[in-house]
Protein backbone atom coordinates (compact mmCIF):
# COMPACT_ATOMS: atom_id res chain seq x y z
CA UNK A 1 105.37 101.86 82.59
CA UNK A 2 103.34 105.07 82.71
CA UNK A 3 105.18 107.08 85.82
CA UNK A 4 101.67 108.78 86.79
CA UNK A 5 100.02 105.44 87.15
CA UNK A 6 100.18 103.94 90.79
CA UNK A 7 102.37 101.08 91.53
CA UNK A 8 100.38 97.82 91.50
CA UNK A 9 97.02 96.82 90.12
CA UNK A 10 94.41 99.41 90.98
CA UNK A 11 92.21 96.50 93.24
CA UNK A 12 94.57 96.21 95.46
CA UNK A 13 95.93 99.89 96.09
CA UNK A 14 92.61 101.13 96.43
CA UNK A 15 91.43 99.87 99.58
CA UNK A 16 95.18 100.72 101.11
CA UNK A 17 94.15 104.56 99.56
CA UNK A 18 91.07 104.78 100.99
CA UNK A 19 92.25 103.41 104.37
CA UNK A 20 94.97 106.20 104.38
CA UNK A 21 92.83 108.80 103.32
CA UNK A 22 89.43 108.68 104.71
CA UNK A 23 88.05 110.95 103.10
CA UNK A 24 87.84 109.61 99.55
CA UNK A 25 84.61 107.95 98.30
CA UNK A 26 83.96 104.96 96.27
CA UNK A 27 83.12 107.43 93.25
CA UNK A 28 86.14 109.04 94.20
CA UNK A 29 88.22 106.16 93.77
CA UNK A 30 86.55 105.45 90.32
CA UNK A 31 87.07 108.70 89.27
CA UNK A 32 91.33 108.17 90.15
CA UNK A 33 91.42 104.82 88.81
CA UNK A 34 95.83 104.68 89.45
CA UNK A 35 96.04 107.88 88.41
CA UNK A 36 98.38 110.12 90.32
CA UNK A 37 96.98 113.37 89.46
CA UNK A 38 94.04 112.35 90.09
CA UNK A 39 94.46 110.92 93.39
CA UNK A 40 96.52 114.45 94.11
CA UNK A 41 93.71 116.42 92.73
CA UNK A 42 91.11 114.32 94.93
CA UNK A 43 93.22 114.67 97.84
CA UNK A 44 93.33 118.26 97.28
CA UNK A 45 89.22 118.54 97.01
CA UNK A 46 88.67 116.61 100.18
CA UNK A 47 91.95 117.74 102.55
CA UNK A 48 92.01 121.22 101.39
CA UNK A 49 96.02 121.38 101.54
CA UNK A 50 98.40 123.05 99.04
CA UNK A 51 99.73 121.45 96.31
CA UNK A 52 103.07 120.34 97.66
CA UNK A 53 102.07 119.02 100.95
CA UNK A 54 99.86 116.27 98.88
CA UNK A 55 102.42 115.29 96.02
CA UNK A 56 104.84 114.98 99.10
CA UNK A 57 101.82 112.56 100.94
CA UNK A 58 101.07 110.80 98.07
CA UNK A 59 104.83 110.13 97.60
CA UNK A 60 105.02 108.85 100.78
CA UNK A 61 102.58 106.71 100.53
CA UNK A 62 103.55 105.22 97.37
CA UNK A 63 107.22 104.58 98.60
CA UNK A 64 105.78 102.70 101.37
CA UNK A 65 107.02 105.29 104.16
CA UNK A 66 105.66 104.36 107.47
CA UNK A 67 105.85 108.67 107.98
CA UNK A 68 101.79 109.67 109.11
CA UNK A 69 99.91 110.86 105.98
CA UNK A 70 97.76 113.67 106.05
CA UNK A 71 96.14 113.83 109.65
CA UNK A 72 92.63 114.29 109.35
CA UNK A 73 92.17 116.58 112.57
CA UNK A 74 95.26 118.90 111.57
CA UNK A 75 93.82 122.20 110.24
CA UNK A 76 94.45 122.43 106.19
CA UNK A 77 97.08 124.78 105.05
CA UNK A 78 94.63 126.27 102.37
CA UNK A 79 90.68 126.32 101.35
């Protein structure tokens, strides 16, 4: 298996990705299709954090970890 792709078929992460991060449209979510440079990148666009904070979120995430994703109201790290 690709290790970029997202664990899991791409219906049924997506909704769980958009419910964790807000911020993503539907056309963003097209765009990613379980890509994980993609979803990064997007993250990136719409959060405005460096690099490493969203591979470490979007790690997270994917392992399941019950650790708060990116908090919408905390001020990004870089714009």
């Amino acid at each position: 298996m690709n290790s970029n792709r997202i664990d899991g078929t791409w219906e049924q992460v997506k909704g769980s990705i958009q419910k964790t991060w807000g911020k993503l449209t539907h056309d963003d979510l097209a765009v990613i299709e379980g890509d994980r440079k993609q979803l990064a990148g997007k993250l990136k666009e719409r959060y405005g954090y460096a690099q490493d904070k969203i591979d470490d979120q979007v790690r997270k995430w994917n392992e399941g970890s019950d650790e708060t994703v990116i908090d919408p109201t905390e001020t990004p790290m870089v714009r």
